[in-house]
N, C-alpha and C. Protein backbone atom coordinates (compact mmCIF):
# COMPACT_ATOMS: atom_id res chain seq x y z
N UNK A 1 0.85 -1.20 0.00
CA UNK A 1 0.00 0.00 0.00
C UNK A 1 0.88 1.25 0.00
N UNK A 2 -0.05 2.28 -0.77
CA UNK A 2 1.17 3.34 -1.21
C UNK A 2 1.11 4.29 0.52
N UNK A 3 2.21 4.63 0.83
CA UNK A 3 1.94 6.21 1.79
C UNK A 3 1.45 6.94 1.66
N UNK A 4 0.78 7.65 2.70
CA UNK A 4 0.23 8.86 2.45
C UNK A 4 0.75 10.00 2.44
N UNK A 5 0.66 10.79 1.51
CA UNK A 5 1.41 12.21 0.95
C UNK A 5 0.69 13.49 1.73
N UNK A 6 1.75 14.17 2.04
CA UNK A 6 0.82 15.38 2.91
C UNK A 6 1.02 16.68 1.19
N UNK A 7 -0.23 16.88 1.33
CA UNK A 7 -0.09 17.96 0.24
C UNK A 7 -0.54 19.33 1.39
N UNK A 8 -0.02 20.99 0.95
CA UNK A 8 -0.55 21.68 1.36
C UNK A 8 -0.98 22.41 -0.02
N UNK A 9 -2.57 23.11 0.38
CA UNK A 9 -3.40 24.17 -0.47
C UNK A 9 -3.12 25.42 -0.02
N UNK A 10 -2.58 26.70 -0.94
CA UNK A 10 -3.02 27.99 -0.35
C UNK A 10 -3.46 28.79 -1.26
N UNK A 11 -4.53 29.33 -1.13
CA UNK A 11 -5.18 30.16 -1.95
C UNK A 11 -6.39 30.81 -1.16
N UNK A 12 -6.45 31.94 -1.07
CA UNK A 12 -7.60 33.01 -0.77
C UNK A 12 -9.16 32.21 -1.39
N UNK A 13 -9.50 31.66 -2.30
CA UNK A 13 -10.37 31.31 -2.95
C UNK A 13 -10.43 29.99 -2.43
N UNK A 14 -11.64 30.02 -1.17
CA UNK A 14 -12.27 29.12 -0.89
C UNK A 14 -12.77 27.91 -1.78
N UNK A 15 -13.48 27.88 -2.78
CA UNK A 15 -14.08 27.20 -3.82
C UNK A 15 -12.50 26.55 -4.36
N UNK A 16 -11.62 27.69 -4.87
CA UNK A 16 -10.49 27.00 -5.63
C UNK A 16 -9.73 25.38 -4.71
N UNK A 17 -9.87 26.00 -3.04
CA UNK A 17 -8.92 25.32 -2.41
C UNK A 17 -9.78 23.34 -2.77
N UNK A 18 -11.36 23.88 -1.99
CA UNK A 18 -12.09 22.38 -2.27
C UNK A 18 -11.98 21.92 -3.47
N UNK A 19 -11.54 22.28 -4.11
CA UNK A 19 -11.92 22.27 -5.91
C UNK A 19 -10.74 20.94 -5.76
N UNK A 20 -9.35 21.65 -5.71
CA UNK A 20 -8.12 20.84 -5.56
C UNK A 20 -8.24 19.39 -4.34
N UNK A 21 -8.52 19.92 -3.26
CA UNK A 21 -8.61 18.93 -2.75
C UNK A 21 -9.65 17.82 -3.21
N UNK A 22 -10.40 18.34 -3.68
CA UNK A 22 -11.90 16.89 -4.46
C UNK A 22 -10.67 16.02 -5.02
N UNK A 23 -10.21 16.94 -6.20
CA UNK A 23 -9.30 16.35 -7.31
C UNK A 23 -8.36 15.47 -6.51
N UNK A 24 -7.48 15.88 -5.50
CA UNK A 24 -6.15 14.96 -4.82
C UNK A 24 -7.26 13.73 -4.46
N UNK A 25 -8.16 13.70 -3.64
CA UNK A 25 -8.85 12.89 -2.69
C UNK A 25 -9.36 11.58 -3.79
N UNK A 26 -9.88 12.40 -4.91
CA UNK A 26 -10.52 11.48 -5.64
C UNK A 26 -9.45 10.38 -5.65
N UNK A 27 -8.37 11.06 -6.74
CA UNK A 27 -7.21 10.10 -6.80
C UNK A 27 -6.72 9.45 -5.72
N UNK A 28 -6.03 9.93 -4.75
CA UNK A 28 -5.77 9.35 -3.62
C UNK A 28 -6.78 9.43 -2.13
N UNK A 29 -7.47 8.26 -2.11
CA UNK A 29 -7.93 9.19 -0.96
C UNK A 29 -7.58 9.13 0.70
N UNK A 30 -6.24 8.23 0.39
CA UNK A 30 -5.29 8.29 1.85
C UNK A 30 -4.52 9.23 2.22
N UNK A 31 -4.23 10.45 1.16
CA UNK A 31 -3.35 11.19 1.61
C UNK A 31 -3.98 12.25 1.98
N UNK A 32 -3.42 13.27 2.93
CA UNK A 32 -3.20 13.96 3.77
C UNK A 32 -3.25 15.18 3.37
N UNK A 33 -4.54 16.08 3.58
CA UNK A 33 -4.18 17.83 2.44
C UNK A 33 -4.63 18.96 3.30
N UNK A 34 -3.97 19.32 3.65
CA UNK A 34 -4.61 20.87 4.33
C UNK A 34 -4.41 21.87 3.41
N UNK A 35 -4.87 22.94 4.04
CA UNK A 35 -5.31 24.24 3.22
C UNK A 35 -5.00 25.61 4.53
N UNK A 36 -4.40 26.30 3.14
CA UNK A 36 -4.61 27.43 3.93
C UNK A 36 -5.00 28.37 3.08
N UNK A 37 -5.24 29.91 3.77
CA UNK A 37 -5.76 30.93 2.66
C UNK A 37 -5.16 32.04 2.62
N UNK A 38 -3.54 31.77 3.37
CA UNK A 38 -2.86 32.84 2.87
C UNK A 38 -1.27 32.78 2.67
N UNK A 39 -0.25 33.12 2.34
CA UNK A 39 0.68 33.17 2.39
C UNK A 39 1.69 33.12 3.53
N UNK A 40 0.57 34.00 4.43
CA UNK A 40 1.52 34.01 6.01
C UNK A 40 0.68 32.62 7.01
N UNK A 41 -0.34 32.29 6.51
CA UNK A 41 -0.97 30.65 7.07
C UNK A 41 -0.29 29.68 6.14
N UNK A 42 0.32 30.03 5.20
CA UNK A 42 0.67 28.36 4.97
C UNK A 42 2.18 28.41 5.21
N UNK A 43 3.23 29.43 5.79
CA UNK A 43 4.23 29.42 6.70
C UNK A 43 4.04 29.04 8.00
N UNK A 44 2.95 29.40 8.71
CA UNK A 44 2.48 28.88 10.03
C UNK A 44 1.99 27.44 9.69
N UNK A 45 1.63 26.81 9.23
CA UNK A 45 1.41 25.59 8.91
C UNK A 45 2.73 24.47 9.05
N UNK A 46 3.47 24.86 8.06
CA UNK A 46 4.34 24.44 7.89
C UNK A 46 5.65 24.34 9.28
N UNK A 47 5.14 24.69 10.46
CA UNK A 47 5.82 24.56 11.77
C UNK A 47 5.55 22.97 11.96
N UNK A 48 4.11 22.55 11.96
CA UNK A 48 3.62 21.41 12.34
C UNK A 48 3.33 20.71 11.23
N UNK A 49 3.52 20.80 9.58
CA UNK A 49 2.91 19.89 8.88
C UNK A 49 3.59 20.19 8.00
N UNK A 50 4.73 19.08 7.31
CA UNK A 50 5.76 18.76 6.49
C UNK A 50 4.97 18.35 5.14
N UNK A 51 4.12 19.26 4.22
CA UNK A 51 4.13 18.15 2.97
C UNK A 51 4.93 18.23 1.94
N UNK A 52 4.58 17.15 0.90
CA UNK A 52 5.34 16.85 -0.29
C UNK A 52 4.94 17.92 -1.03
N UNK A 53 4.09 18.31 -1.35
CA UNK A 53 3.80 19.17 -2.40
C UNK A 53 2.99 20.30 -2.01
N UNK A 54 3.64 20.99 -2.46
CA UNK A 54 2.30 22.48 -1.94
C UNK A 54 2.09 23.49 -3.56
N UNK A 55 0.69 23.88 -3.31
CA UNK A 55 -0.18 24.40 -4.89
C UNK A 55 -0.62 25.52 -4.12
N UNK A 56 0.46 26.77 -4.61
CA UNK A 56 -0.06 28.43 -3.79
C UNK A 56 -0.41 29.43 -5.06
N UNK A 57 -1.57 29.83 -4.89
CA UNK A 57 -2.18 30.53 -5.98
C UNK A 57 -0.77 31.88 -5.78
N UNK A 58 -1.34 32.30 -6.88
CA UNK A 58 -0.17 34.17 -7.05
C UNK A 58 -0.58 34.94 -5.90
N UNK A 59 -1.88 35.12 -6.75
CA UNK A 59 -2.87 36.44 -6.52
C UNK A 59 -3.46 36.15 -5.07
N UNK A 60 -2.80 37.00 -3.67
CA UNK A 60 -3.77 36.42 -2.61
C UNK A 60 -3.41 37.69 -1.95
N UNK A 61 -4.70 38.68 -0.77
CA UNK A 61 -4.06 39.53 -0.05
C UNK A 61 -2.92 39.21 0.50
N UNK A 62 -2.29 40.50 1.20
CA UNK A 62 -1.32 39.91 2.24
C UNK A 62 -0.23 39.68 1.77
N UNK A 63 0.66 38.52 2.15
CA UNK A 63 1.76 37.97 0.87
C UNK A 63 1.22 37.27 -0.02
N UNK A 64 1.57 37.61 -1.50
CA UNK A 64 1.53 37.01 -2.72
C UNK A 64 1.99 35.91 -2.36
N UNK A 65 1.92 35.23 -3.70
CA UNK A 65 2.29 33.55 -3.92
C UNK A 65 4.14 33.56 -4.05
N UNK A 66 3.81 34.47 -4.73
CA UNK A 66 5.42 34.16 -5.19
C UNK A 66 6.39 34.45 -3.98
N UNK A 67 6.20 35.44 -3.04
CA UNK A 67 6.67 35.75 -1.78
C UNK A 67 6.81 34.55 -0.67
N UNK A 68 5.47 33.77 -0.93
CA UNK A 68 5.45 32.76 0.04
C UNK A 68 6.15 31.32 -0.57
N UNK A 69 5.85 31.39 -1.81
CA UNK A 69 7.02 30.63 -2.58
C UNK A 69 8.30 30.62 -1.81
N UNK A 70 8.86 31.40 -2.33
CA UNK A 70 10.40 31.87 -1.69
C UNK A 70 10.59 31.31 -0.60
N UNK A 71 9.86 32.19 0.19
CA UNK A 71 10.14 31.27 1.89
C UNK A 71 9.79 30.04 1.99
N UNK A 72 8.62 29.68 1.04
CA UNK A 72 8.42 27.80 1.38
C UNK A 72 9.33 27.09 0.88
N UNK A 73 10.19 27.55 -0.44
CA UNK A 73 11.39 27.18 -1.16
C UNK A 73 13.04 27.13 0.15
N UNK A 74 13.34 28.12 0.46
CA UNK A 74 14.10 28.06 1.35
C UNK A 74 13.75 26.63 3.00
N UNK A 75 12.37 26.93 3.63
CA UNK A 75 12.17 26.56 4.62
C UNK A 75 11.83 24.51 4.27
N UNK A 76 11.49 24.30 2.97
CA UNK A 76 11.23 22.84 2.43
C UNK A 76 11.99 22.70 1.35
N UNK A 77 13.28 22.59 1.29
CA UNK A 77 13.94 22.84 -0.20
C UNK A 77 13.40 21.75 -1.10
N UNK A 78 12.93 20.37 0.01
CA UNK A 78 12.64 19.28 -1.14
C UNK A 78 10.86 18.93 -1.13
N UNK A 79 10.17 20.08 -1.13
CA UNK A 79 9.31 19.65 -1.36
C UNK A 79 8.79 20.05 -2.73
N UNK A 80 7.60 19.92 -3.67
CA UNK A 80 7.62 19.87 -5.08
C UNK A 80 6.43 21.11 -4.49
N UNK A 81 6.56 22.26 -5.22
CA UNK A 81 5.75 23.91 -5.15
C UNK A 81 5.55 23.80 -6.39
N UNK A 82 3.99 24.55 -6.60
CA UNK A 82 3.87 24.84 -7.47
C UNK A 82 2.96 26.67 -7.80
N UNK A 83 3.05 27.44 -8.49
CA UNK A 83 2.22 28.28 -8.24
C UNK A 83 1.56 28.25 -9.27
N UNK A 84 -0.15 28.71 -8.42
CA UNK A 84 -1.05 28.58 -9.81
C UNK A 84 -1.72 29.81 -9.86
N UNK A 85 -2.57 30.29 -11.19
CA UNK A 85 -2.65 31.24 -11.34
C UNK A 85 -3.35 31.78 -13.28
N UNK A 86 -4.65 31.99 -12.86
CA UNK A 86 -5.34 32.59 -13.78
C UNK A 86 -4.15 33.89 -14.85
N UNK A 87 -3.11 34.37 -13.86
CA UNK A 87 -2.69 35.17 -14.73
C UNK A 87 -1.73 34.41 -15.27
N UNK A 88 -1.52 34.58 -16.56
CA UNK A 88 -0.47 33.84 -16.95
C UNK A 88 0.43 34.64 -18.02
N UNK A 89 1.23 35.62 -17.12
CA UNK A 89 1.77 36.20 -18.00
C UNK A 89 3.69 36.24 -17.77
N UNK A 90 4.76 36.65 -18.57
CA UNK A 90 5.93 35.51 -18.94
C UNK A 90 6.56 35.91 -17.47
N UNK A 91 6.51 37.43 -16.51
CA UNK A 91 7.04 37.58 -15.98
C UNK A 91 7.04 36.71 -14.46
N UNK A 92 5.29 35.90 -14.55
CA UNK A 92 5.42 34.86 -13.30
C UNK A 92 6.22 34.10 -13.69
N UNK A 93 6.22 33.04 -15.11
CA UNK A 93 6.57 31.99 -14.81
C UNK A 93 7.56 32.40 -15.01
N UNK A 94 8.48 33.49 -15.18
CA UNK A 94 10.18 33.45 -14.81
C UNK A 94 10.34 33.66 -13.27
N UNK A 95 9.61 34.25 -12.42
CA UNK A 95 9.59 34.45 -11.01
C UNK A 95 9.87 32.80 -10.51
N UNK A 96 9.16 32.10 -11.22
CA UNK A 96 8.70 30.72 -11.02
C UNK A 96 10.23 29.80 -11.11
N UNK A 97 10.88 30.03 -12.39
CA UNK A 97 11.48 29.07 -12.70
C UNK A 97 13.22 29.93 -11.82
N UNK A 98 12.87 31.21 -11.28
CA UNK A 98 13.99 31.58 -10.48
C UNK A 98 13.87 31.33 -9.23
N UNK A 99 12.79 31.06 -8.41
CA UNK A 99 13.15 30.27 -7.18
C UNK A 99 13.30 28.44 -7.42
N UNK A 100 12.66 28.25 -8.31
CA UNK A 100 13.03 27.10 -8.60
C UNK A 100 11.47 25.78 -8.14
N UNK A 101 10.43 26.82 -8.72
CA UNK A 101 8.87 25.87 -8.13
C UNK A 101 8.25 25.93 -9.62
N UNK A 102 7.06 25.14 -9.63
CA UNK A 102 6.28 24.56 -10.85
C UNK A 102 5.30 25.81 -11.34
N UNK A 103 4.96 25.76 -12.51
CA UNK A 103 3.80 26.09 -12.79
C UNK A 103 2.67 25.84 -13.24
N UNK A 104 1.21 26.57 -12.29
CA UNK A 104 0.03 25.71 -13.82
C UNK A 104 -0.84 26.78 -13.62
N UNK A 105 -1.35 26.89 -15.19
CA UNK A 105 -2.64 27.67 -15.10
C UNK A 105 -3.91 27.06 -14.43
N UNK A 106 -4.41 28.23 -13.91
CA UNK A 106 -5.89 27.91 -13.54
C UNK A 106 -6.74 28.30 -14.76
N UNK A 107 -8.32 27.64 -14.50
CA UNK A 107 -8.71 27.32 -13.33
C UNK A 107 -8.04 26.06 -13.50
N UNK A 108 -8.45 25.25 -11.58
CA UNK A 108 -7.65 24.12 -11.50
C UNK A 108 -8.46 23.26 -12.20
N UNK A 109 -8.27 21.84 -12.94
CA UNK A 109 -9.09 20.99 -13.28
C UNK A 109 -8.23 19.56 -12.79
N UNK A 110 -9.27 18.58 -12.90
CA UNK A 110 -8.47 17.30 -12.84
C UNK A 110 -7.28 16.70 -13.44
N UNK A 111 -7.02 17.29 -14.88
CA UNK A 111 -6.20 16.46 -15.05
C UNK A 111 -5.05 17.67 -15.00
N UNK A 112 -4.29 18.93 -14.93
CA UNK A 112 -3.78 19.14 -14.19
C UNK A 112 -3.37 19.27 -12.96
N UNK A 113 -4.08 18.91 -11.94
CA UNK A 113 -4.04 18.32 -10.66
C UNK A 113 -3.46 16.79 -10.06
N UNK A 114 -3.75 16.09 -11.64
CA UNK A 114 -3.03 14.89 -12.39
C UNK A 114 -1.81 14.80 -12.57
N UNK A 115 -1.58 16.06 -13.50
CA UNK A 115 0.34 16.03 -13.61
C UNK A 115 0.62 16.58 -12.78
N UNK A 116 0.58 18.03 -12.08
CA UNK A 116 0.87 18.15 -10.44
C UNK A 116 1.81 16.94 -9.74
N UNK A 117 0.44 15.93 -9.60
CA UNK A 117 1.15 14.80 -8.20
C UNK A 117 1.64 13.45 -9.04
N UNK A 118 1.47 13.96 -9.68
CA UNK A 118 2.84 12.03 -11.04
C UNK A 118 4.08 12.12 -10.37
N UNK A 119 4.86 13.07 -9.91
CA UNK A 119 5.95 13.07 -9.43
C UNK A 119 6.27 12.51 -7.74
N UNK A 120 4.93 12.42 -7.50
CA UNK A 120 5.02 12.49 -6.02
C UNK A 120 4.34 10.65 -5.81
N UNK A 121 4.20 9.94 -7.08
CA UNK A 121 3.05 8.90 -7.51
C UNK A 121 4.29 7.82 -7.54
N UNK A 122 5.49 8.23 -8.12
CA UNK A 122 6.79 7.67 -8.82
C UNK A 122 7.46 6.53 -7.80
């Protein structure tokens, strides 16, 4: 039997966060997903809850995605980040590919939520 994977959600957009988690659960439904809805909650999270993969929208009051990127990049070097994000324009995904985390457009759907966790499936 496979382990269970701790994923973390952060995004301001309530609907977006359940949206993702349906999608992980469907597929897996042993692993492990919290959520948060902001940039400075999914650093506080991350005191007590180590996951493999974390999916932080851009666009959120407070600290942005890419801000909380950074620090989740430094504070989990090996966990798989990704930022997602309706905007999709060249200057994120270079923000993206200079801390060194994933990208995907929204909205989220299943089967990007699919390639997301293949890496974490392996």
């Amino acid at each position: 039997m496979e382990s269970a994977k701790q994923i973390l959600i952060v995004d301001d957009s309530r609907v977006s966060r359940l949206m993702a988690r349906q999608y992980i659960l469907s597929l897996h439904a042993n692993w492990i997903v919290e959520e948060a809805s902001s940039g400075e909650e999914a650093l506080q999270k991350i005191e007590t809850f180590i996951p493999a993969l974390i999916l932080i929208d851009v666009n959120m009051p407070g600290m942005g995605g890419v801000a909380a990127a950074q620090q989740l990049r430094q504070r989990l070097p090996h966990a798989h980040i990704s930022l997602l994000t309706a905007n999709v324009q060249t200057a994120t995904r270079n923000s993206a590919a200079e801390i060194g985390v994933g990208f995907m457009e929204k909205p989220i759907t299943e089967a990007r939520i699919s390639q997301l966790i293949a890496p974490l499936e392996a």
